[in-house]
C-alpha atoms as a PDB file:
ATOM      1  CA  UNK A   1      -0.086   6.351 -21.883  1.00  0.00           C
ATOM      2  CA  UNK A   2      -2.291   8.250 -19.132  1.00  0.00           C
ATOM      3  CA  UNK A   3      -1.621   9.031 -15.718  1.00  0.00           C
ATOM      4  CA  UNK A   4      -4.308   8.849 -13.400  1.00  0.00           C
ATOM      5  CA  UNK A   5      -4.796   9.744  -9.469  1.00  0.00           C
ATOM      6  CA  UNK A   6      -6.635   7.180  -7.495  1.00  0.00           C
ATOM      7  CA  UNK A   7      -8.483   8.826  -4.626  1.00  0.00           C
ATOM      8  CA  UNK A   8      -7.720   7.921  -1.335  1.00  0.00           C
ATOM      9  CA  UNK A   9     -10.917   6.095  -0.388  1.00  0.00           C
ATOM     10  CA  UNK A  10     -11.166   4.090  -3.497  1.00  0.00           C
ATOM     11  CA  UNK A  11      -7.248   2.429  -2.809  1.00  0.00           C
ATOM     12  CA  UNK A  12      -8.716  -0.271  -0.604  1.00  0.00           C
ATOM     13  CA  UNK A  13     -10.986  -1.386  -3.450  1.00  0.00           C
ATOM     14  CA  UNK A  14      -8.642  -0.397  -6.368  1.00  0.00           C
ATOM     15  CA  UNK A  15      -5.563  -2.943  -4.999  1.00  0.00           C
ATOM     16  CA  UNK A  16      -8.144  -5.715  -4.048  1.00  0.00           C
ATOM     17  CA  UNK A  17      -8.982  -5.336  -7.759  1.00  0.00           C
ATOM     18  CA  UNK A  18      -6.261  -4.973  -9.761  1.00  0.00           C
ATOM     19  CA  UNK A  19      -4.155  -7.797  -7.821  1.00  0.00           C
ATOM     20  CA  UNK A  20      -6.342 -10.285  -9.512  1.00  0.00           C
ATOM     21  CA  UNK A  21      -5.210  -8.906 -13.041  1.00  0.00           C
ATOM     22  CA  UNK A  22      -1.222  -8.395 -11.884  1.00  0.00           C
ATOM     23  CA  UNK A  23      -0.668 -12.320 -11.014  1.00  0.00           C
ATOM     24  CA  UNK A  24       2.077 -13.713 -13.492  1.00  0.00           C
ATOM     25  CA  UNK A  25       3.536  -9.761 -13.713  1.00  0.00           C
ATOM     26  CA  UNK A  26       7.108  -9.280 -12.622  1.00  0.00           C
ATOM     27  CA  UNK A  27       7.816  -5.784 -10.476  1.00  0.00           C
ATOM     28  CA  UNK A  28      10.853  -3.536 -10.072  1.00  0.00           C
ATOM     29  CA  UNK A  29      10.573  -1.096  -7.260  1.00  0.00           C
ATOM     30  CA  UNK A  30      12.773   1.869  -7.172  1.00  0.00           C
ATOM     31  CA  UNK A  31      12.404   4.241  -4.311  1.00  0.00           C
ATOM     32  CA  UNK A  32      13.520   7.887  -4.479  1.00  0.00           C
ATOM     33  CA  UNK A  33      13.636  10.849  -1.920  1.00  0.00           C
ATOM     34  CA  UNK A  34      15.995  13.874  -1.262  1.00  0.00           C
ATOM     35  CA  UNK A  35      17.140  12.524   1.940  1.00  0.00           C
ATOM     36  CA  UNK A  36      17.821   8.432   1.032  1.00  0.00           C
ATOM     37  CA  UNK A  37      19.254   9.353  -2.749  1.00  0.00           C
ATOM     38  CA  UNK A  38      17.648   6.821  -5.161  1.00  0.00           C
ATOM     39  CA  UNK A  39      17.508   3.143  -5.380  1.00  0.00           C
ATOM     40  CA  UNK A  40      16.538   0.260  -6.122  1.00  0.00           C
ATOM     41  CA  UNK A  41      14.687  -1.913  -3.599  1.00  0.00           C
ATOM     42  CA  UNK A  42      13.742  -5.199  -6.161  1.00  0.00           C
ATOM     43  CA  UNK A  43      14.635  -6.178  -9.137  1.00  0.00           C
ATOM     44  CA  UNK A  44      12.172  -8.129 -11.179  1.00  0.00           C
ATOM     45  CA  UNK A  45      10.667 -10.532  -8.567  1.00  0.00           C
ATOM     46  CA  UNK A  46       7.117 -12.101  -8.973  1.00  0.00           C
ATOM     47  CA  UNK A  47       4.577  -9.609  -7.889  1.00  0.00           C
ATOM     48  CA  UNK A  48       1.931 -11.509  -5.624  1.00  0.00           C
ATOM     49  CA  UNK A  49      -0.626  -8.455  -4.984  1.00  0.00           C
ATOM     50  CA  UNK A  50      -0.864  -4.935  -3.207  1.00  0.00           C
ATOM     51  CA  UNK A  51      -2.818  -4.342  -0.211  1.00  0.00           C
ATOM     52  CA  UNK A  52      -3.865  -1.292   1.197  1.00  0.00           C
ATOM     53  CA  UNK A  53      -4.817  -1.618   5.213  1.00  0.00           C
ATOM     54  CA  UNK A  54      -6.968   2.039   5.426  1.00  0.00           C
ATOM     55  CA  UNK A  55      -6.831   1.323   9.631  1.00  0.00           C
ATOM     56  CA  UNK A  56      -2.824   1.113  10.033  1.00  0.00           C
ATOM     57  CA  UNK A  57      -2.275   3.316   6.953  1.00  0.00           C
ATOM     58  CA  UNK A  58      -0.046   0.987   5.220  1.00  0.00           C
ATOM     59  CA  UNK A  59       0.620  -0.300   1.457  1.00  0.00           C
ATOM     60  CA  UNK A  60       1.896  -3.243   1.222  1.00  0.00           C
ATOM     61  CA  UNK A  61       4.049  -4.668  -1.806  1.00  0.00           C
ATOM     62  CA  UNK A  62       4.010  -8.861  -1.877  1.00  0.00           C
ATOM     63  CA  UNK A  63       6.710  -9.970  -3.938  1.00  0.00           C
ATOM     64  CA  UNK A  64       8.620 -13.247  -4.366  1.00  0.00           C
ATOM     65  CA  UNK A  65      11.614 -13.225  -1.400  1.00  0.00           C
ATOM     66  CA  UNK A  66       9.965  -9.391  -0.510  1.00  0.00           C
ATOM     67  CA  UNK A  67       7.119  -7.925   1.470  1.00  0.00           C
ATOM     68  CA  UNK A  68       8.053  -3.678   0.764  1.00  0.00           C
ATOM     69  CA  UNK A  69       5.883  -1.592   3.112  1.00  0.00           C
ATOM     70  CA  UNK A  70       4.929   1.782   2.513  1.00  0.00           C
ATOM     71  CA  UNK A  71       3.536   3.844   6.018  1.00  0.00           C
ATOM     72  CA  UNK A  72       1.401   7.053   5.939  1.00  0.00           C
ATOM     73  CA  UNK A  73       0.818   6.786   2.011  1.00  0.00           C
ATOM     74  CA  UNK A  74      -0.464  10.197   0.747  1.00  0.00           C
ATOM     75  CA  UNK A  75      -1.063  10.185  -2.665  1.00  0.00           C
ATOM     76  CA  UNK A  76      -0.983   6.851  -5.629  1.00  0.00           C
ATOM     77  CA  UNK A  77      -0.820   7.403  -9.577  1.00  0.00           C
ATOM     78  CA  UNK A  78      -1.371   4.653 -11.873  1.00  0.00           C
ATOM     79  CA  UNK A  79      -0.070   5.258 -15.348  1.00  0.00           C
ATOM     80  CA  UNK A  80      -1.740   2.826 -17.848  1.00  0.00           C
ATOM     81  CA  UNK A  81      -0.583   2.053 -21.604  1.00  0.00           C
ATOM     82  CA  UNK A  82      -2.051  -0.182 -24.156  1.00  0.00           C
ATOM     83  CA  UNK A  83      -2.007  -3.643 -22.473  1.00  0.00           C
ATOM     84  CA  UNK A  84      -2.831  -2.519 -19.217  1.00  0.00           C
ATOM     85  CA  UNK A  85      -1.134  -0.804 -15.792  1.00  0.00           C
ATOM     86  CA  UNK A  86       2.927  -0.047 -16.940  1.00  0.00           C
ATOM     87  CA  UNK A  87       3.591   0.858 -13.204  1.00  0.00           C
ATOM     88  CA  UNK A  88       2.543   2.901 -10.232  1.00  0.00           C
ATOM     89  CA  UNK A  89       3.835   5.796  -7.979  1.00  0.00           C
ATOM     90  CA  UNK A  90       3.043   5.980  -4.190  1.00  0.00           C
ATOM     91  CA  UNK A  91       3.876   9.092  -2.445  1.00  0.00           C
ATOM     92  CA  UNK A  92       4.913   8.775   1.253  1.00  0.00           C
ATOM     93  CA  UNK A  93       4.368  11.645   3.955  1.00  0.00           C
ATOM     94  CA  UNK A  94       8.400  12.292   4.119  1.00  0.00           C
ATOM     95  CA  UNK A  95       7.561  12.553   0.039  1.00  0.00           C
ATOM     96  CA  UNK A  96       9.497   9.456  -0.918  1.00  0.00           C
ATOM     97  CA  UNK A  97       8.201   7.859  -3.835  1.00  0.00           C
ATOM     98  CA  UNK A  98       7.674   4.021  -4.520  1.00  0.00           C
ATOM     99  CA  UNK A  99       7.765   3.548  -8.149  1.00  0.00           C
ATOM    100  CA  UNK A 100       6.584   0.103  -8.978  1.00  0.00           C
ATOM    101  CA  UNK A 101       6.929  -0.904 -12.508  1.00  0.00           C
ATOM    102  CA  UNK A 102       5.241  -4.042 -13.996  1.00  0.00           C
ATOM    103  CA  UNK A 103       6.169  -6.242 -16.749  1.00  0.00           C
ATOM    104  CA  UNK A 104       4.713  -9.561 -18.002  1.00  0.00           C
ATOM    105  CA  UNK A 105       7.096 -12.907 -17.586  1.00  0.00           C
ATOM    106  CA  UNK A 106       9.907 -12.962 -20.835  1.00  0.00           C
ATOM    107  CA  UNK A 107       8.347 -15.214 -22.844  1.00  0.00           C
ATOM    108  CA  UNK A 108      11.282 -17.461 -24.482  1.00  0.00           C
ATOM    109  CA  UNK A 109      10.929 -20.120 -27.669  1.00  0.00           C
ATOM    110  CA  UNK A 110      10.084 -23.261 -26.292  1.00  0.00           C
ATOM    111  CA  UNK A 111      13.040 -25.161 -28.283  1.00  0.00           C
ATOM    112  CA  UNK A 112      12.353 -28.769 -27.180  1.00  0.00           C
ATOM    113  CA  UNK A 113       8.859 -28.668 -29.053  1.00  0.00           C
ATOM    114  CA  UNK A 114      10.991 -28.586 -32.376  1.00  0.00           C
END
């Protein structure tokens, strides 16, 4: 696995492109700060993309049933293993942290083929 830090001025271009590659992943987001504790906000929904809007300073999550909105993002790692992006951390200006992590759909034995 590596863990890399995506520079603020290449997010806008970064989301825009990985999107494309994420549709068909499932996401879990679990958010975690000293003052709100740790949680989970979704639970393996379809993920539908991640935008990043550089004028209102705003990342925005697009899952199935959820739209999660991170304001005044200050810092995003990606951590990549062998068959692409595992998950990513966004780092808020109150220093919560959005980790989003990614999984491909369960792929179950089609048993009426048999």
């Amino acid at each position: 696995m590596a863990v890399f830090k995506i520079d603020k001025g290449e997010w806008r271009p970064y989301f825009d492109r990985i999107s494309k590659t994420l549709a068909g992943k499932e996401a879990e987001i679990e958010v975690a700060g000293l003052a709100i504790g740790d949680h989970i906000e979704a639970e393996w929904a379809p993920l539908l993309g991640i935008v990043y809007d550089h004028k209102s300073g705003l990342i925005e999550i697009l899952m199935q049933d959820l739209d999660h909105m991170i304001h005044n993002p200050r810092a995003v790692y990606v951590d990549y293993g062998l068959v692409g992006l595992n998950s990513l951390e966004i780092i808020d200006d109150d220093d919560v942290r959005q980790i989003v992590k990614l999984r491909g759909p369960l792929m179950l034995p089609d048993f009426a083929a048999a």
